[in-house]
C-alpha atoms as a PDB file:
ATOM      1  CA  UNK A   1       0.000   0.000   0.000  1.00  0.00           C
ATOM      2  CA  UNK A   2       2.772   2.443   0.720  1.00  0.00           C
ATOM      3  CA  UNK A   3       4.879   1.727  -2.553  1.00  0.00           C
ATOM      4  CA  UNK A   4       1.407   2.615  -4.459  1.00  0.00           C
ATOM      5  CA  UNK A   5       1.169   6.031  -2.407  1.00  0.00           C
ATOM      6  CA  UNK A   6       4.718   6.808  -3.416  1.00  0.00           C
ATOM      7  CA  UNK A   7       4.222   5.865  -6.819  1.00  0.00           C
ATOM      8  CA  UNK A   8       1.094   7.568  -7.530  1.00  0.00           C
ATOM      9  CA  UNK A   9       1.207  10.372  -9.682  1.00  0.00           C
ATOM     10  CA  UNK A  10      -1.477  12.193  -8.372  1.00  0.00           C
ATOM     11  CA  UNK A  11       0.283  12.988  -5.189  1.00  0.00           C
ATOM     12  CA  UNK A  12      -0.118  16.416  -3.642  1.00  0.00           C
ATOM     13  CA  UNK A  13       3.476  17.140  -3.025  1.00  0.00           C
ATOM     14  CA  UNK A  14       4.857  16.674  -6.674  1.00  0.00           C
ATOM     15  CA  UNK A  15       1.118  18.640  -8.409  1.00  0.00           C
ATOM     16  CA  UNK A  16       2.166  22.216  -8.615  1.00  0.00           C
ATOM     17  CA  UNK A  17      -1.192  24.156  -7.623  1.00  0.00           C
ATOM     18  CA  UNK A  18      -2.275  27.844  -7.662  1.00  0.00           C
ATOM     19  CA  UNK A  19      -3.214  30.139  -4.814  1.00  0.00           C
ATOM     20  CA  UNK A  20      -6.932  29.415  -5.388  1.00  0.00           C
ATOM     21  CA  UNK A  21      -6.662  26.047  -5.622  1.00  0.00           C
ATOM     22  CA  UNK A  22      -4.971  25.774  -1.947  1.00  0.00           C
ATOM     23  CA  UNK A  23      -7.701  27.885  -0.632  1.00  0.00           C
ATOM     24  CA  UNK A  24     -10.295  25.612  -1.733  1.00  0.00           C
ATOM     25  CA  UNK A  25      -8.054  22.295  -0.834  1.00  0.00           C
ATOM     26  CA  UNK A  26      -7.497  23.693   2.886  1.00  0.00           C
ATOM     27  CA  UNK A  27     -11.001  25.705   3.363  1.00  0.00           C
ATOM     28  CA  UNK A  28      -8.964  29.420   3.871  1.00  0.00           C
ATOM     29  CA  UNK A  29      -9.765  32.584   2.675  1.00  0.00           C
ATOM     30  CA  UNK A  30      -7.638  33.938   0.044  1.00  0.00           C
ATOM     31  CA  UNK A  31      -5.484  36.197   2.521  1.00  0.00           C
ATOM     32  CA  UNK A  32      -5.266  33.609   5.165  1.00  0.00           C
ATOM     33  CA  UNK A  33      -4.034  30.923   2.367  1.00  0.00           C
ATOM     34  CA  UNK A  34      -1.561  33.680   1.185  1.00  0.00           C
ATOM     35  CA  UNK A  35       0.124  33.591   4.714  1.00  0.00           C
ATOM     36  CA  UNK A  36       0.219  30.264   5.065  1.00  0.00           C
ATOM     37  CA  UNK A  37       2.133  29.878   1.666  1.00  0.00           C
ATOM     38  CA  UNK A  38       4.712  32.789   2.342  1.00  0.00           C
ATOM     39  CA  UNK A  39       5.565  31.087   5.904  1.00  0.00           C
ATOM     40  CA  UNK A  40       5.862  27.324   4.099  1.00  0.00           C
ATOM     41  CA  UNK A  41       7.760  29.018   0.982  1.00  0.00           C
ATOM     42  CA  UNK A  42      10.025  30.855   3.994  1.00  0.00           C
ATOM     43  CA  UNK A  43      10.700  27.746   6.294  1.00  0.00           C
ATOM     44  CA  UNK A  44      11.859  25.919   2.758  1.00  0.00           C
ATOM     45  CA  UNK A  45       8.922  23.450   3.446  1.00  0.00           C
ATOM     46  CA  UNK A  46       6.846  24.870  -0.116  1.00  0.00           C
ATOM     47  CA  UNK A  47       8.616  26.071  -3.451  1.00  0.00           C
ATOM     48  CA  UNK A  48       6.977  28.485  -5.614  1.00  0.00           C
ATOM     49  CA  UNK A  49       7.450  28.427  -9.616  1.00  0.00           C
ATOM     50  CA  UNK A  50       6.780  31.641 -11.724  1.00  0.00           C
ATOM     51  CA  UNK A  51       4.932  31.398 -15.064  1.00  0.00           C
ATOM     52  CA  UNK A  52       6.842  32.100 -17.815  1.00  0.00           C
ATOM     53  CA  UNK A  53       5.067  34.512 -19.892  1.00  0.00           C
ATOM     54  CA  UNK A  54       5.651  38.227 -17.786  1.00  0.00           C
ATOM     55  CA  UNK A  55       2.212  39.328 -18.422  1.00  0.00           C
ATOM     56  CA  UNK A  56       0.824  36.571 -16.117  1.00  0.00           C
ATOM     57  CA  UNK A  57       1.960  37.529 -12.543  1.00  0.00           C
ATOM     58  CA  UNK A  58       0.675  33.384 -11.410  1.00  0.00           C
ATOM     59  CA  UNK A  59       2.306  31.783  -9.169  1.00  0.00           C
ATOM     60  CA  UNK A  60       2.590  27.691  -8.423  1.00  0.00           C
ATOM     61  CA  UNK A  61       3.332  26.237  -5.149  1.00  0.00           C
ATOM     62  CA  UNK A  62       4.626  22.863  -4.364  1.00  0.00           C
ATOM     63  CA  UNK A  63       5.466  20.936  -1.034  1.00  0.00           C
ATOM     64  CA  UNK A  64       8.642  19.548  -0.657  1.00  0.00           C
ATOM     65  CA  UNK A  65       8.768  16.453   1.131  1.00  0.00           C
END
């Protein structure tokens, strides 16, 4: 069961996910969920990926195991 969870592609720490989507995964408002990301991406325990085109000013977090 626990090679399958490693294995499985859908797992939330390797999906890259916007702001919005975290607030609707953890249940936060959109300035509460924008705290919580800036103190994971600060401890090292989130990274945050910029989208390429400079227009877009979208952000992606991760979780780093």
């Amino acid at each position: 069961m626990t090679k399958k969870r490693q294995t499985d592609p859908r797992s939330v720490q390797g999906c890259w996910r916007s702001l919005g989507q975290l607030c609707e995964l953890w249940g936060l408002s959109r300035a509460r969920t924008r705290l919580v990301v800036d103190a994971l991406v600060r401890s090292g325990r989130m990274e945050v990926r910029q989208m390429d085109e400079p227009a877009d000013h979208r952000r992606l977090y991760r979780t780093i195991a």
